[in-house]
C-alpha atoms as a PDB file:
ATOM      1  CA  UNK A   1       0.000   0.000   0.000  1.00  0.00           C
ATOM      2  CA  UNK A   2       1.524   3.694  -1.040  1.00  0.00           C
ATOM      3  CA  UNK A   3       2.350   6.255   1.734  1.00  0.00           C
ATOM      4  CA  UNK A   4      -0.916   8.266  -0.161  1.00  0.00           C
ATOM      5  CA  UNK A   5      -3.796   5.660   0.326  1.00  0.00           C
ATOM      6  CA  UNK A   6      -2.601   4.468   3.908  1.00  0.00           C
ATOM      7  CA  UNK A   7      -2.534   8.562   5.239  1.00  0.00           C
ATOM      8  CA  UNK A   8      -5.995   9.480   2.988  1.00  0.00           C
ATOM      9  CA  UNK A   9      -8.294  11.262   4.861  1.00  0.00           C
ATOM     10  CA  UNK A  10     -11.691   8.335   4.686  1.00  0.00           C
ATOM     11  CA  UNK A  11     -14.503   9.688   2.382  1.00  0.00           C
ATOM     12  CA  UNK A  12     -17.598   9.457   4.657  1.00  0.00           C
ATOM     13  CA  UNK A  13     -20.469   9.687   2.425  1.00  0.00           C
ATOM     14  CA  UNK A  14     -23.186   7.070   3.756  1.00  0.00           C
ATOM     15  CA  UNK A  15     -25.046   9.087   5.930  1.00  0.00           C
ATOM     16  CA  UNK A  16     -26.043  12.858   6.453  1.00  0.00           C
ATOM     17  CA  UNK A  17     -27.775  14.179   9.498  1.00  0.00           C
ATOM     18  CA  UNK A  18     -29.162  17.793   8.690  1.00  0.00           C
ATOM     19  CA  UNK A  19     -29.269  20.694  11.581  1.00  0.00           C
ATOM     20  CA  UNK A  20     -32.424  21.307  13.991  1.00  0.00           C
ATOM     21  CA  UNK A  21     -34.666  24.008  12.317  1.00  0.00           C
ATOM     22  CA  UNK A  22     -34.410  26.956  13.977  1.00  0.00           C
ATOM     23  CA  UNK A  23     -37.475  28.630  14.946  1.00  0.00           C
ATOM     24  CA  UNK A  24     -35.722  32.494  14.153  1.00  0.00           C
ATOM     25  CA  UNK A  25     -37.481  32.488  11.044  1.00  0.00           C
ATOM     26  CA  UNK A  26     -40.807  31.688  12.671  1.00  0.00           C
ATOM     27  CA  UNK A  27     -39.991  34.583  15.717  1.00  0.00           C
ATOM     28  CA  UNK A  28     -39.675  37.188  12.624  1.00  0.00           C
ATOM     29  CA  UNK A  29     -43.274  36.183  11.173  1.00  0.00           C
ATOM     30  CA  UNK A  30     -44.805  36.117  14.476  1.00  0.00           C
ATOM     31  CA  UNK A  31     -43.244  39.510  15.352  1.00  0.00           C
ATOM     32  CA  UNK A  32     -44.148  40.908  12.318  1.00  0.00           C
ATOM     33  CA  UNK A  33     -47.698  40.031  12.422  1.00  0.00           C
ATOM     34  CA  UNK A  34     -47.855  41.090  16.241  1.00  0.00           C
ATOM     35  CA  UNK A  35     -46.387  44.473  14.728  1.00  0.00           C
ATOM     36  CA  UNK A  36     -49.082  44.894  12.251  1.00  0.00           C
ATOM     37  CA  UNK A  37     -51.809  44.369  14.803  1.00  0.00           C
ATOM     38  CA  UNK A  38     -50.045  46.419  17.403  1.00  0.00           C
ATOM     39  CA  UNK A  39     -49.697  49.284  14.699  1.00  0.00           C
ATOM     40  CA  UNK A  40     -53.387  49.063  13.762  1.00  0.00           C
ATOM     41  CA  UNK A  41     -54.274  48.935  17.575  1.00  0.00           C
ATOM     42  CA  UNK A  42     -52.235  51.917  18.549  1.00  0.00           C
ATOM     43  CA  UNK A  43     -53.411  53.827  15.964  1.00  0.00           C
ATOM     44  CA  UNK A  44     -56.821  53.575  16.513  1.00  0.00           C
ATOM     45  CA  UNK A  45     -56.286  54.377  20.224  1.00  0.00           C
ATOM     46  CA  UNK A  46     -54.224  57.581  19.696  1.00  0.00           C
ATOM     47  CA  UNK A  47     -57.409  59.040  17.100  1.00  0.00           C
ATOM     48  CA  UNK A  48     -59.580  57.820  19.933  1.00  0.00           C
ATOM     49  CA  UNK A  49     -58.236  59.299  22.899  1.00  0.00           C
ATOM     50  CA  UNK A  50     -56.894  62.725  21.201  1.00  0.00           C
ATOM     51  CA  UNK A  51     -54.807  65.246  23.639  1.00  0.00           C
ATOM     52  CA  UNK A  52     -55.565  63.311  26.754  1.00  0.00           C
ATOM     53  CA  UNK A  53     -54.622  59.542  27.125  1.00  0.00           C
ATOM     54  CA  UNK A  54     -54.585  57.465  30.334  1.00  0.00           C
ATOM     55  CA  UNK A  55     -52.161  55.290  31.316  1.00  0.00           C
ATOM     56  CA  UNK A  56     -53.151  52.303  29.609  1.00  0.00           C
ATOM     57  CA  UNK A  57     -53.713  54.084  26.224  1.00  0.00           C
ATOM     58  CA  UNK A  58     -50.370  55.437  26.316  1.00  0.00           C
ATOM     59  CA  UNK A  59     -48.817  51.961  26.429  1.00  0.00           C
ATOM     60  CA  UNK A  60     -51.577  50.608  23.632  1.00  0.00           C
ATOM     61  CA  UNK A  61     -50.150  53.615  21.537  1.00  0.00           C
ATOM     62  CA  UNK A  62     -46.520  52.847  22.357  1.00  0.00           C
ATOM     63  CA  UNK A  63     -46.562  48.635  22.192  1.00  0.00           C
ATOM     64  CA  UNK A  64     -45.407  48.476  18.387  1.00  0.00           C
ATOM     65  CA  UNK A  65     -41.652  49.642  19.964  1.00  0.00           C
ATOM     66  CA  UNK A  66     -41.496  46.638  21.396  1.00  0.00           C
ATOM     67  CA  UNK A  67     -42.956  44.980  18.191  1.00  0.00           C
ATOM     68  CA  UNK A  68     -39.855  46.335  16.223  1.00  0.00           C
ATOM     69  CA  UNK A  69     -37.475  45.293  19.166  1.00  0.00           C
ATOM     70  CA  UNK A  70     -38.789  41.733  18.637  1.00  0.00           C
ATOM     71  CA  UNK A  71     -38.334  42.010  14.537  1.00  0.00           C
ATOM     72  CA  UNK A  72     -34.892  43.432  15.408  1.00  0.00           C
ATOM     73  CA  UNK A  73     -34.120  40.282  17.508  1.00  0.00           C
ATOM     74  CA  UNK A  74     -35.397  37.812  15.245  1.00  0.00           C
ATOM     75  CA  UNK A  75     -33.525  39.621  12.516  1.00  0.00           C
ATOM     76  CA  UNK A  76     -29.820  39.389  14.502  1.00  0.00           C
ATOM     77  CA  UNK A  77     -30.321  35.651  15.361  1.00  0.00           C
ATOM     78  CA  UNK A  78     -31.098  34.544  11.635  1.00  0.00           C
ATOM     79  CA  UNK A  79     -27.983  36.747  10.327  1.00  0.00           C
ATOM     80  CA  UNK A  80     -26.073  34.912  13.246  1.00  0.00           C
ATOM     81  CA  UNK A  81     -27.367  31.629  11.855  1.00  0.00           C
ATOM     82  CA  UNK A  82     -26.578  32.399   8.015  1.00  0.00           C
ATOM     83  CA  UNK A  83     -22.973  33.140   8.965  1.00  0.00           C
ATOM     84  CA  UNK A  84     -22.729  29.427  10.066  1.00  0.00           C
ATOM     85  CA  UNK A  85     -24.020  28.335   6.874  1.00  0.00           C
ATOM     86  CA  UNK A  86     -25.967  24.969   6.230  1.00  0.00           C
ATOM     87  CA  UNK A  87     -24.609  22.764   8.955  1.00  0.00           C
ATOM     88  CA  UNK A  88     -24.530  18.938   7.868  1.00  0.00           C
ATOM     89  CA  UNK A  89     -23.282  15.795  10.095  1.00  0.00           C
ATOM     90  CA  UNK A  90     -21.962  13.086   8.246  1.00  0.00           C
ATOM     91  CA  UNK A  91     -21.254   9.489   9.421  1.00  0.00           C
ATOM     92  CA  UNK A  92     -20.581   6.179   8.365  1.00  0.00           C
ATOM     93  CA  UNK A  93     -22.256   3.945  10.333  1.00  0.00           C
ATOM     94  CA  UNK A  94     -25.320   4.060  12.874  1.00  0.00           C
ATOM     95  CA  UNK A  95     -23.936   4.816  16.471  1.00  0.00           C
ATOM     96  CA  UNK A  96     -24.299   2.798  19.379  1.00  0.00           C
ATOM     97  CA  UNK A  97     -23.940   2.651  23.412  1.00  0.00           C
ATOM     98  CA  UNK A  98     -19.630   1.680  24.054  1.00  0.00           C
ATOM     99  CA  UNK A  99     -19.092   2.297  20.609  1.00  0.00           C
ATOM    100  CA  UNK A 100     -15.501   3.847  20.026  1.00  0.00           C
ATOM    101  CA  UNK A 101     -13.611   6.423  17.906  1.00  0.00           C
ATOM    102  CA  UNK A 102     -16.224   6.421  15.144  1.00  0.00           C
ATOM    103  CA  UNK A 103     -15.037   8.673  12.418  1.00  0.00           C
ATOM    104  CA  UNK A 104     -17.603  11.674  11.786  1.00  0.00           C
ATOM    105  CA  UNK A 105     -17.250  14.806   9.725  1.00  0.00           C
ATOM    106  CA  UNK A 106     -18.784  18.490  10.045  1.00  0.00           C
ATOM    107  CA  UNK A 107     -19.225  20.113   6.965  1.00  0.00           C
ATOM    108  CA  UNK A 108     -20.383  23.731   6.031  1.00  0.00           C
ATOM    109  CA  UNK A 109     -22.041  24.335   2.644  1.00  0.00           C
ATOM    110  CA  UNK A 110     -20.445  27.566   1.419  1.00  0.00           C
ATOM    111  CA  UNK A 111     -17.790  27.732   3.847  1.00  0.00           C
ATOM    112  CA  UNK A 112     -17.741  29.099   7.293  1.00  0.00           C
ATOM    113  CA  UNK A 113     -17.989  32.724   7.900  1.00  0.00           C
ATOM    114  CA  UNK A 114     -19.317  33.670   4.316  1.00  0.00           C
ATOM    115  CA  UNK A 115     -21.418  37.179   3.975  1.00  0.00           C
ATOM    116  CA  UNK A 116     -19.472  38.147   7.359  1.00  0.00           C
ATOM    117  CA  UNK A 117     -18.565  42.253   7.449  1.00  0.00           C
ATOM    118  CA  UNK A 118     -15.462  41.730   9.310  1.00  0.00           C
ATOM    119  CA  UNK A 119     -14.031  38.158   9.049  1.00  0.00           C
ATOM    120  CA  UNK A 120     -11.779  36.802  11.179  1.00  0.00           C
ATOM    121  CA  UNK A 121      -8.723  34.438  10.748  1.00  0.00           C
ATOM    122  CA  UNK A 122      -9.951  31.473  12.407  1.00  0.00           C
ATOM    123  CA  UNK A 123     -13.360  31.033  14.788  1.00  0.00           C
ATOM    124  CA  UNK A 124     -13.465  28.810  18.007  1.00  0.00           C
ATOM    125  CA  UNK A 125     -15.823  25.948  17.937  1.00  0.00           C
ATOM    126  CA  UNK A 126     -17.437  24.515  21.285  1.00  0.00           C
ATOM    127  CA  UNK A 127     -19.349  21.415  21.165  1.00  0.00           C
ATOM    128  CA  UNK A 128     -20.792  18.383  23.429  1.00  0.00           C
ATOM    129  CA  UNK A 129     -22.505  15.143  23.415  1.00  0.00           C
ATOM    130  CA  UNK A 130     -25.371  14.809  25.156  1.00  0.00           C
ATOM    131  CA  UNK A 131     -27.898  12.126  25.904  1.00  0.00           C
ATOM    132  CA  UNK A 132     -31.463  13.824  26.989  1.00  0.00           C
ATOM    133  CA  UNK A 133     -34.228  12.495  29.065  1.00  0.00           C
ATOM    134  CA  UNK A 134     -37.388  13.443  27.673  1.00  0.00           C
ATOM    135  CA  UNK A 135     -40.755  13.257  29.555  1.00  0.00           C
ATOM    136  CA  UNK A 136     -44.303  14.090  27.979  1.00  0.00           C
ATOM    137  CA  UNK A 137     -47.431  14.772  29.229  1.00  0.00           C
ATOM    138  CA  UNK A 138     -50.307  16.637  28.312  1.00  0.00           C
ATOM    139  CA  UNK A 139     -49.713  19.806  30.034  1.00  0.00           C
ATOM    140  CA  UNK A 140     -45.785  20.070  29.312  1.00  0.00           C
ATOM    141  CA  UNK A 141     -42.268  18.447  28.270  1.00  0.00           C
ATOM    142  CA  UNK A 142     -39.541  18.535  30.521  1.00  0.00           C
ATOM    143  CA  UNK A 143     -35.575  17.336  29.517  1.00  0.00           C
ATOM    144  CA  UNK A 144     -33.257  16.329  31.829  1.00  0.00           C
ATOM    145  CA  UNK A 145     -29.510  15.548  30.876  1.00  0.00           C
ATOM    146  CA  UNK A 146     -28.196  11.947  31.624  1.00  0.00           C
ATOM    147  CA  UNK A 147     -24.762  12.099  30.671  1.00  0.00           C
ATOM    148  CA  UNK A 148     -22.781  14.739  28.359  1.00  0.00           C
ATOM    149  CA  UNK A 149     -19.202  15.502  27.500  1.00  0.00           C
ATOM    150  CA  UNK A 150     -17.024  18.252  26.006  1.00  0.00           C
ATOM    151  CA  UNK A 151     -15.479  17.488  22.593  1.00  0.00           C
ATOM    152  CA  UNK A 152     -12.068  18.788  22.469  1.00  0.00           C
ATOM    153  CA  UNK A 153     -12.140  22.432  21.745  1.00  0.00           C
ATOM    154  CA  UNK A 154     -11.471  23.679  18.080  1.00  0.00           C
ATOM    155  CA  UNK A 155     -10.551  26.987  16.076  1.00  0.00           C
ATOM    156  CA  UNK A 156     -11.858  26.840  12.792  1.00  0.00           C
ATOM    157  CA  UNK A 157     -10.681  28.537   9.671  1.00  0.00           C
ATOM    158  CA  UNK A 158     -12.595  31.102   7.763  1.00  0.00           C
ATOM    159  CA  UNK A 159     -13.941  30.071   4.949  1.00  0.00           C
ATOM    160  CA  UNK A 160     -13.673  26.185   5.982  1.00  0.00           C
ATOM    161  CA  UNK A 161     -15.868  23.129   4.446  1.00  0.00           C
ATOM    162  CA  UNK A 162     -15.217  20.731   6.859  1.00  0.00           C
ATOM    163  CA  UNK A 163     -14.104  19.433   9.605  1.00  0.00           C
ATOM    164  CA  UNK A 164     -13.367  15.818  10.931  1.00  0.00           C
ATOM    165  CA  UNK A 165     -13.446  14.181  14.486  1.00  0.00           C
ATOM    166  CA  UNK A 166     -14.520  11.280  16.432  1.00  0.00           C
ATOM    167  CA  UNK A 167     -17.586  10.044  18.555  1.00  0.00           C
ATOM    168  CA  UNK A 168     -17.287   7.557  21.209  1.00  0.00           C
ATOM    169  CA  UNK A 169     -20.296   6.799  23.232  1.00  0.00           C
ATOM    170  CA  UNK A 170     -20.248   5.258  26.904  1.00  0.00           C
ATOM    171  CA  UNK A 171     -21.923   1.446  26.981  1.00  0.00           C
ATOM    172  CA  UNK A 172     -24.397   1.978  29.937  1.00  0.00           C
ATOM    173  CA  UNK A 173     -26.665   4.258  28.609  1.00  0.00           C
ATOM    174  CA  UNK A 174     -29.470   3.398  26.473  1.00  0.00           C
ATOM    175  CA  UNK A 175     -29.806   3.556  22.726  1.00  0.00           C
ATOM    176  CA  UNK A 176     -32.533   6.049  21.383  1.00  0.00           C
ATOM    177  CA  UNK A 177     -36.264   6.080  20.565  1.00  0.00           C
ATOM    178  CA  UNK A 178     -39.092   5.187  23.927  1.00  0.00           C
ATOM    179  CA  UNK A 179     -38.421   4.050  26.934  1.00  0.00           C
ATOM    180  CA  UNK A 180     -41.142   1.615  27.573  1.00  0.00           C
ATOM    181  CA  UNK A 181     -44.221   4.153  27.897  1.00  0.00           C
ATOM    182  CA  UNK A 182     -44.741   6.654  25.440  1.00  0.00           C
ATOM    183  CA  UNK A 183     -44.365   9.593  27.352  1.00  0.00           C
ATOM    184  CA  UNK A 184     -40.909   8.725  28.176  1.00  0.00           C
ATOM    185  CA  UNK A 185     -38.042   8.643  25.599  1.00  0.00           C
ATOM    186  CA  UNK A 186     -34.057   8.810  24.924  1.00  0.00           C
ATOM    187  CA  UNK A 187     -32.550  11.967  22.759  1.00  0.00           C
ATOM    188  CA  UNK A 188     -28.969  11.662  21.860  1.00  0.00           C
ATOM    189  CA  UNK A 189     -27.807  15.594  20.804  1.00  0.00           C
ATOM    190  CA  UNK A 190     -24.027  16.982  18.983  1.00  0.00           C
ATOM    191  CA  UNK A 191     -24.847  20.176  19.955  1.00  0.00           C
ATOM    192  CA  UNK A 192     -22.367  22.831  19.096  1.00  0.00           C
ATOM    193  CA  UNK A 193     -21.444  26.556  19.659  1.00  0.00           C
ATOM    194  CA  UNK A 194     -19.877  29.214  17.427  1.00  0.00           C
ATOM    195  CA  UNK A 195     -20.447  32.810  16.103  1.00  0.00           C
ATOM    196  CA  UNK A 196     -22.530  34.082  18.731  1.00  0.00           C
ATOM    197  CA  UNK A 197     -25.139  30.577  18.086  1.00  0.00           C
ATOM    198  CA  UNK A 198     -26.062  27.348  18.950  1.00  0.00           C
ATOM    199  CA  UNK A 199     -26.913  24.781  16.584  1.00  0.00           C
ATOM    200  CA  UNK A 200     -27.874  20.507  17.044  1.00  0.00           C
ATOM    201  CA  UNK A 201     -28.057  17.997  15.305  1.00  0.00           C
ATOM    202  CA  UNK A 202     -30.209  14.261  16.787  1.00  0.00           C
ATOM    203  CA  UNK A 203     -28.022  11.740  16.378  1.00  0.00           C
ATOM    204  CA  UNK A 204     -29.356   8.189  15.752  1.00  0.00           C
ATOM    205  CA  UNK A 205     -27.655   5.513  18.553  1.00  0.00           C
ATOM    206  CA  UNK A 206     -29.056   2.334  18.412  1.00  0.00           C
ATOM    207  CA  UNK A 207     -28.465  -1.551  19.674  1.00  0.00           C
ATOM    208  CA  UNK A 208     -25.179  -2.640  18.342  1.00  0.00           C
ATOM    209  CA  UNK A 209     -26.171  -5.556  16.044  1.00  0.00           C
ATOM    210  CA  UNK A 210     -23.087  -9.120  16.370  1.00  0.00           C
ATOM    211  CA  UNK A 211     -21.404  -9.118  13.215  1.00  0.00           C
END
């Protein structure tokens, strides 16, 4: 075997795991709409109540501000978002509880950083595994964390496509999906940091199958 194939970086093309929707994009339509109302609202109350306005007419009148404050918001976080690009997972082969050192690969469509107004030379990446508790009910869901760790802490390039690293997953902790009643079940999370946001991606862990 040549000193090229035995140091080639692995091609990992079998499977891609997409980024959690964020729900900026749905903030900026609700805040819009709330601004249109809140427009309408507090100009009907400022023709009603002429030179003299009480208290709660003054803050009718004044509530698209905070309408605009929202849209402003919503705005930011999506620009923060775009910056990171679109965020795919990619990995070879189905994960598993003990499984070791299983090559995986974060790529960027576009490159990192792209559109940015003052780029930087490199960005620094924080990221974790996490496996979540998840209970159900009717009147709420509540999450609480069974086990998580740190992935070694990274600077990333502007303008970079990809970059590789490794998953290993401790054996005593259960595989994904229900947990006997429906109400209960097992979310395994990569769930990363950089450029001001916070993006996750589900990973699938399941029963290792005897080969």
């Amino acid at each position: 075997m040549s000193e090229l194939t035995a140091t080639a970086r692995p091609k990992i093309t079998r499977r891609y795991i997409y980024a959690e929707d964020a729900t900026h994009t749905n903030l900026l339509v609700a805040s819009i709409v709330c601004l249109l109302m809140t427009t309408g609202f507090s100009w009907g109350a400022a023709r009603q109540c002429g030179s003299v306005c009480v208290t709660g007419e003054y803050l009718l009148i004044l509530s698209p501000i905070a309408s605009i404050m929202l849209v402003a918001y919503a705005c930011w976080r999506i620009y923060l978002r775009k910056r990171l690009g679109r965020l795919v997972l990619q990995l070879p082969v189905p994960l598993h509880p003990g499984c070791r050192d299983v090559p995986a690969a974060l790529t960027f469509t576009g490159g990192l950083g792209q559109g940015m107004r003052q780029p930087a030379a490199d960005y620094p990446l924080t990221w974790e595994v996490a496996c979540i508790h998840v209970t159900s009910s009717a009147e709420e869901i509540s999450t609480s964390t069974l086990w998580s760790q740190e992935l070694k802490r990274r600077r990333i390039a502007h303008g970079a496509g990809r970059v590789d690293f490794t998953l290993s997953l401790p054996a005593e902790l259960p595989r994904s999906g229900p947990l006997g009643r429906s109400e209960f079940k097992i979310i395994w999370k990569l769930q990363l940091k950089m450029l001001g946001t916070k993006v996750s991606f589900v990973l699938p862990v399941k029963l290792a199958t005897a080969s």
